[in-house]
Protein backbone atom coordinates (compact mmCIF):
# COMPACT_ATOMS: atom_id res chain seq x y z
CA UNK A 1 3.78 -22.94 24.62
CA UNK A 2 6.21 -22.02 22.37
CA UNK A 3 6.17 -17.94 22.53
CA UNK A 4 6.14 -18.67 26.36
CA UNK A 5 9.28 -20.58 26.63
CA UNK A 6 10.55 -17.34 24.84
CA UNK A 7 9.44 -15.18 27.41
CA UNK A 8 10.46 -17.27 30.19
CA UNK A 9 14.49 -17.64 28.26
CA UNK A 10 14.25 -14.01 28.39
CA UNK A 11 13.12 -12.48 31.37
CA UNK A 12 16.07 -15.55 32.30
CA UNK A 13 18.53 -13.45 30.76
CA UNK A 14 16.97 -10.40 31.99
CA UNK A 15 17.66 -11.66 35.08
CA UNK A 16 21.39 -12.55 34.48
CA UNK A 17 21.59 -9.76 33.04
CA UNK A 18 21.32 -7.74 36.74
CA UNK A 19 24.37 -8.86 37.87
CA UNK A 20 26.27 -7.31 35.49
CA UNK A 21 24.00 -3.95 34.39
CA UNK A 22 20.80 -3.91 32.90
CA UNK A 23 22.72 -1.71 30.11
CA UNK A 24 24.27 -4.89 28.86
CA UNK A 25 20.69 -6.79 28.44
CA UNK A 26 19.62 -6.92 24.43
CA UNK A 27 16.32 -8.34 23.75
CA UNK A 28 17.10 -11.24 21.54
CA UNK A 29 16.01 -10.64 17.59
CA UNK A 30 12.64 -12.44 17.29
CA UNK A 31 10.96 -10.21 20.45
CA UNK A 32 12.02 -7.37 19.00
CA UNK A 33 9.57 -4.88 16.86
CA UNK A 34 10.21 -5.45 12.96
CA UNK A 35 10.58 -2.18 11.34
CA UNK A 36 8.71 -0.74 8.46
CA UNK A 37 9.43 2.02 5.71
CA UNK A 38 6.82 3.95 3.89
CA UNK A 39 7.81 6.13 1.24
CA UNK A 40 5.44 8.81 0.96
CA UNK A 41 3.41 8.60 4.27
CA UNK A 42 0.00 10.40 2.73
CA UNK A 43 -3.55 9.36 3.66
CA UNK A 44 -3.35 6.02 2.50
CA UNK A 45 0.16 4.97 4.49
CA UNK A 46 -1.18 6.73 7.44
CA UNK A 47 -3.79 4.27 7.48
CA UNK A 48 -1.41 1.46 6.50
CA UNK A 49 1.07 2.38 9.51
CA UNK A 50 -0.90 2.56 12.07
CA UNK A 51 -3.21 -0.75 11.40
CA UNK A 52 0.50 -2.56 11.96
CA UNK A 53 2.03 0.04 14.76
CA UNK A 54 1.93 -2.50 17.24
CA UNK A 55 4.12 -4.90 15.45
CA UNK A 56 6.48 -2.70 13.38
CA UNK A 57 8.18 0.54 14.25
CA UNK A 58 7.35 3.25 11.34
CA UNK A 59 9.89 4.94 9.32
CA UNK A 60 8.13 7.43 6.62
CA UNK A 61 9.10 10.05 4.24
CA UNK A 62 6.77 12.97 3.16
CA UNK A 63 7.23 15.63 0.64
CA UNK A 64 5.48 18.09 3.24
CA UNK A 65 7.90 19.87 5.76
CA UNK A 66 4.43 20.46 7.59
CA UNK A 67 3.59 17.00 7.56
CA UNK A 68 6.51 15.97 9.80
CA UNK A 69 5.38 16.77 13.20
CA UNK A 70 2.04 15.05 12.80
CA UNK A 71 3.41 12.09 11.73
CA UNK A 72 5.76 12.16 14.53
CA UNK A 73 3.09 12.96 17.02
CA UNK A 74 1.79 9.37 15.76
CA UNK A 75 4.88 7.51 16.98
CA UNK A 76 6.40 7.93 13.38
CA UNK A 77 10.04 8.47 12.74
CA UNK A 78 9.62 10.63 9.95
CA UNK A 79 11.98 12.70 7.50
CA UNK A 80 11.39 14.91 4.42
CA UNK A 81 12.46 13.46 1.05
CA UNK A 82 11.29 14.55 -2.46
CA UNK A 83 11.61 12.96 -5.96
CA UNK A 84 11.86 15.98 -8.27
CA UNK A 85 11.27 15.37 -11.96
CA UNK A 86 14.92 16.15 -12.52
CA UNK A 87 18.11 13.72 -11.56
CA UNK A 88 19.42 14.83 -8.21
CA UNK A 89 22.77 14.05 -8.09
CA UNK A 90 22.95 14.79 -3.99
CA UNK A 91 20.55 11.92 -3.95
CA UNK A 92 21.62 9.55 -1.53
CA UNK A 93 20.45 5.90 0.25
CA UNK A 94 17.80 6.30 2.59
CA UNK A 95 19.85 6.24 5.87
CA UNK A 96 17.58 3.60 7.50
CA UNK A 97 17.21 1.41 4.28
CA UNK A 98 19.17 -1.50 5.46
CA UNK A 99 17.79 -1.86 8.58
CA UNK A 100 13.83 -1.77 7.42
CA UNK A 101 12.30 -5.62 6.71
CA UNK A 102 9.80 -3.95 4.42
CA UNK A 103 9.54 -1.21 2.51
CA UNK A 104 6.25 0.24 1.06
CA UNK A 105 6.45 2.66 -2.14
CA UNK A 106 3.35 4.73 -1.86
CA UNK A 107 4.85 7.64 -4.30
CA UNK A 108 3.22 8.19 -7.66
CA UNK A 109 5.54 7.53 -10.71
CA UNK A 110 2.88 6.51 -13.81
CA UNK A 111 2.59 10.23 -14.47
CA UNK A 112 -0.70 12.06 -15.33
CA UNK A 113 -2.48 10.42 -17.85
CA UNK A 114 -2.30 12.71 -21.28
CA UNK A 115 0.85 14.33 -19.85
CA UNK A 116 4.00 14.63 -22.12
CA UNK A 117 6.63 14.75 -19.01
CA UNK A 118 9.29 11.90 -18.64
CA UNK A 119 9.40 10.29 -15.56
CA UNK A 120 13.09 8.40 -16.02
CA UNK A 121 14.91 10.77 -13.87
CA UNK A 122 12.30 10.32 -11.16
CA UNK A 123 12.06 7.28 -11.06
CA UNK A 124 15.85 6.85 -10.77
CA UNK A 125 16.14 9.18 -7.78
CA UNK A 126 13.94 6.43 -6.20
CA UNK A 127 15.74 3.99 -7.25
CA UNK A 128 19.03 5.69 -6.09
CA UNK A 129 17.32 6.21 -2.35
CA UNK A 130 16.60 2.59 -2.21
CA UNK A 131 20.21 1.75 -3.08
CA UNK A 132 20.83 -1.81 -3.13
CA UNK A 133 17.60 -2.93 -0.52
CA UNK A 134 17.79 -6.75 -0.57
CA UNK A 135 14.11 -7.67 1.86
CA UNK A 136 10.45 -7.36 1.03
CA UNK A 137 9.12 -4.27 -1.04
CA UNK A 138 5.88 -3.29 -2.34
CA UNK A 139 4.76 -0.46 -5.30
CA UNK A 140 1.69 0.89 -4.90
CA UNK A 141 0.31 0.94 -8.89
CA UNK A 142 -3.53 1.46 -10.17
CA UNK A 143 -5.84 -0.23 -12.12
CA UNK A 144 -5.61 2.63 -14.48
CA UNK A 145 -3.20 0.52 -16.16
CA UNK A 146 -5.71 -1.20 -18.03
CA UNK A 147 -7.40 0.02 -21.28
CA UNK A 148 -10.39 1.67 -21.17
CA UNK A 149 -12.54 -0.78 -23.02
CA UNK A 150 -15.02 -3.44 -21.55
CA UNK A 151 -13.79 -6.40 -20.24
CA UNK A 152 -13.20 -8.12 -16.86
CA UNK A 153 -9.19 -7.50 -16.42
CA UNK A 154 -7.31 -10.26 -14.48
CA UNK A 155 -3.34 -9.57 -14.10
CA UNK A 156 -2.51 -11.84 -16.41
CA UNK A 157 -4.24 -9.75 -19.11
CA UNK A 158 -0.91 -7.10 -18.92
CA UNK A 159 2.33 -8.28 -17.14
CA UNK A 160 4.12 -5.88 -15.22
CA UNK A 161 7.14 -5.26 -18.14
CA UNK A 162 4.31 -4.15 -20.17
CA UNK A 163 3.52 -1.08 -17.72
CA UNK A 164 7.03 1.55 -18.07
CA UNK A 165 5.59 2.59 -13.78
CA UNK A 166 5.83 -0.63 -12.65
CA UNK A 167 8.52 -2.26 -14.73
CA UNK A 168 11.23 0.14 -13.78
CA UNK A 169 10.97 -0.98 -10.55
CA UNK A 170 11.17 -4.51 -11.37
CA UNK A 171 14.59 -4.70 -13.26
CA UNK A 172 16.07 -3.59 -10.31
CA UNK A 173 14.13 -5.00 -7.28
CA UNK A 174 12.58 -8.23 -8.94
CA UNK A 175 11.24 -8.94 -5.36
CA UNK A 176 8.71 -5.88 -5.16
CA UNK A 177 4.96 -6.81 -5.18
CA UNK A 178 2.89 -4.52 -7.54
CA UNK A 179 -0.15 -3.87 -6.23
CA UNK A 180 -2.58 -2.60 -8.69
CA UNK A 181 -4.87 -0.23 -6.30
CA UNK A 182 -8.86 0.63 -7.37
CA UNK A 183 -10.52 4.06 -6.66
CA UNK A 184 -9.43 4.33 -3.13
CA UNK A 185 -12.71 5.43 -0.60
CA UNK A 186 -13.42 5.40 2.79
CA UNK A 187 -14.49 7.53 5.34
CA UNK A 188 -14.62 10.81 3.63
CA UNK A 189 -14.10 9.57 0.44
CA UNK A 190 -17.15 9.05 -0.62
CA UNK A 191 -19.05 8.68 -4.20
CA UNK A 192 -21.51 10.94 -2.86
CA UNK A 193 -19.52 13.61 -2.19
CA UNK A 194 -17.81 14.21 -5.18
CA UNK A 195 -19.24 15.98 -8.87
CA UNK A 196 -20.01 12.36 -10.82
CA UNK A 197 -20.71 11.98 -14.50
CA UNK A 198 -21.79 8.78 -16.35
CA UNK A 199 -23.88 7.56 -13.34
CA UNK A 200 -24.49 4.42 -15.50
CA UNK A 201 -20.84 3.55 -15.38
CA UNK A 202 -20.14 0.36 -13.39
CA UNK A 203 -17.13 1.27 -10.43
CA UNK A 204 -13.90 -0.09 -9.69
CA UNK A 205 -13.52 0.54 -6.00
CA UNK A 206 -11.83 -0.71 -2.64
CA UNK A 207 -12.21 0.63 1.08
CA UNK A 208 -9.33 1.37 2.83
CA UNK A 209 -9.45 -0.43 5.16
CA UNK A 210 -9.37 -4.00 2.71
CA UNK A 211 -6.04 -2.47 1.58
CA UNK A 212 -4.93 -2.34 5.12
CA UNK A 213 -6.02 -5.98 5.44
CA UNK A 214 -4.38 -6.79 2.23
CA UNK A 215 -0.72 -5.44 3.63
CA UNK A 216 -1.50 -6.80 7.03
CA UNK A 217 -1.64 -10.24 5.01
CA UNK A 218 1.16 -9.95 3.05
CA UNK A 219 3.74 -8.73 5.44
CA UNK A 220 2.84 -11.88 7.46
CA UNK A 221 3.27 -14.27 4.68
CA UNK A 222 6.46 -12.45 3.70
CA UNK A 223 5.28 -12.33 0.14
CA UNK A 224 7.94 -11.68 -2.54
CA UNK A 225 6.94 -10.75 -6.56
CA UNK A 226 3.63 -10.83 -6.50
CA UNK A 227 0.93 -8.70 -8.84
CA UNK A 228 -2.20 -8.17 -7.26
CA UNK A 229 -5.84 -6.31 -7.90
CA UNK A 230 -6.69 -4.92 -5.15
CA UNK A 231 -10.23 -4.10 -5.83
CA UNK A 232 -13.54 -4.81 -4.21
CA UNK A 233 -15.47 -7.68 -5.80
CA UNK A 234 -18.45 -6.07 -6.35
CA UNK A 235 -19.26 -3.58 -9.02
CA UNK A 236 -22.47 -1.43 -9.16
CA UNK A 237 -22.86 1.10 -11.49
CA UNK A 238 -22.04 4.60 -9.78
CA UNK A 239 -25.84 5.33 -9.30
CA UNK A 240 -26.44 2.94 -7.05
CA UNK A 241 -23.72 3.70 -5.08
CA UNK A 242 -24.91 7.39 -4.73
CA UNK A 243 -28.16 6.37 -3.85
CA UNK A 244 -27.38 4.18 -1.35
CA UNK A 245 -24.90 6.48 0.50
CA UNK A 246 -27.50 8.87 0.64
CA UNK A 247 -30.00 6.29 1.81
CA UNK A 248 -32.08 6.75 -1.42
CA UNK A 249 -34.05 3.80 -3.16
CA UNK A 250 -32.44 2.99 -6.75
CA UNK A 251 -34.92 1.24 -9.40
CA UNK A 252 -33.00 1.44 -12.58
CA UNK A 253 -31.25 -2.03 -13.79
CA UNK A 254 -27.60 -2.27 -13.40
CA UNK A 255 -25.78 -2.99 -16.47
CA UNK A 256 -24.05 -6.09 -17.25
CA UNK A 257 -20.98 -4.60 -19.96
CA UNK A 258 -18.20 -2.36 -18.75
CA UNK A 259 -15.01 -2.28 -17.72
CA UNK A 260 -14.55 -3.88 -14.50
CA UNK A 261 -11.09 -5.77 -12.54
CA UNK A 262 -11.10 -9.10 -10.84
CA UNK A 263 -9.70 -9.64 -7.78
CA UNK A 264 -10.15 -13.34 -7.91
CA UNK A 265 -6.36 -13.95 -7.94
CA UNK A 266 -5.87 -11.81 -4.31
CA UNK A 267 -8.60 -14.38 -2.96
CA UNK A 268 -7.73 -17.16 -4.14
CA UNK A 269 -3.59 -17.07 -2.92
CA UNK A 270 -4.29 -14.63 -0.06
CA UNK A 271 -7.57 -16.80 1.15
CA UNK A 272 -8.67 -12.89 1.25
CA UNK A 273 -12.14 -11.95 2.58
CA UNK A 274 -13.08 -8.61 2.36
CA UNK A 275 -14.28 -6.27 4.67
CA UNK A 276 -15.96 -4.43 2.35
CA UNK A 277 -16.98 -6.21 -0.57
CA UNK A 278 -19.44 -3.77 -1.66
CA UNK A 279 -19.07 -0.09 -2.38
CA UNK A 280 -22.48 0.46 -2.11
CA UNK A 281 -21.99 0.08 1.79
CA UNK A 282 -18.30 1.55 2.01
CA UNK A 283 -19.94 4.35 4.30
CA UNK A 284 -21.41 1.84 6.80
């Protein structure tokens, strides 16, 4: 087999190796662990890092001095970086940029929704502590890009230079995948446990642990500029979901308009499968 003829040509120069000092022995570049940046290492990139830790070393930033220690505790090497709302002129490359293969963006820069603050200066101090990264990067976006009215969205139906958070990004690193994230749940987050209106409104969710999946995927493939949906096929009304998370019969009929996103095009060139297809069950 191929992976052990590898092993064998190394523990051969492993063994060479002894008669001159084990010092001088470098495990040769494809047994060694690919490394992986996450800026903004919160609950989701937690989750993210340590589905691949046994295949890629984690580098992460928080915004949380706090935070630091427990993501070292996890095997992270972690440091504290911050994208103020103003241009920092002390801001500099991200010291370990050029030796990451991948680098995840899990920092929001879309801004709060009815808001009136720019977000050009903070979006350029990310751009500056990139600097000039050449290999695969993703940015972590939301299907709140698309209008509130009732339709099925697919990507095509709004290009990423037609979203100001996700273009920016683009014009500089035309490699990034956007990845256009639904309500994120999973184990706490939970319909149920949250103060819901409009219980007839039909959801747009995805478990975790799909989005995990969906990385998992894409760092394998090496996948460069793509646009993705990430968002669980299913969508009953948020009714239903309560119900069911509280193991409570629903008889009402689910509606069949409302604003809902596909995630046909993630299945289709991914050959995805979800985990959880159906938010009714995400607590299961």
């Amino acid at each position: 087999m191929e992976v052990s003829c590898k092993l064998r040509e190394s523990f051969g120069e492993l063994h060479l190796s002894k008669t001159r000092g084990i010092d001088n022995f470098e495990i040769p570049n494809d047994l060694q662990m690919k490394k992986l940046g996450i800026i903004g290492c919160g609950w989701l990139g937690t989750h993210i890092a340590e589905r691949v830790s046994d295949r890629y070393e984690i580098f992460a930033t928080t915004t949380t001095e706090s935070k630091i220690e427990d993501l070292n505790k996890k095997g992270f090497n972690t440091t504290l970086a911050n994208f103020p709302d103003k241009l920092d002129s002390e801001m500099k490359e991200w010291d370990v940029a050029s030796q990451l293969d991948a680098i995840i963006i899990s920092v929001p820069f879309s801004g709060i929704r009815g808001a009136q603050i720019s977000m050009t200066e903070k979006r350029q101090n990310l751009l500056n502590f990139l600097g000039n990264y050449k290999r695969q990067l993703f940015m972590m976006s939301s299907t709140g890009v698309y209008p509130e009215i009732d339709k099925d969205f697919v990507e095509q139906d709004l290009t990423p230079y037609e979203v100001e958070s996700e273009s920016f990004i683009l014009q500089k690193f035309p490699q990034t995948n956007i990845m256009r994230l639904a309500g994120l749940m999973g184990d706490q987050r939970l319909l149920k446990n949250y103060n819901i209106s409009n219980l007839d409104q039909l959801v747009n969710h995805i478990h975790y642990k799909d989005i995990c999946s969906v990385f998992e995927k894409m760092l394998e493939n090496n996948s460069q500029s793509r646009i993705y949906n990430v968002v669980a096929p299913i969508h009953p009304n948020k009714e239903e979901v309560i119900n069911a998370q509280k193991g409570l019969p629903y008889s009402g009929e689910r509606t069949t308009k409302g604003r809902t996103i596909s995630p046909d095009k993630l299945i289709k060139e991914l050959d995805f499968e979800f985990q959880y297809p159906d938010p009714r069950y995400f607590h299961l």
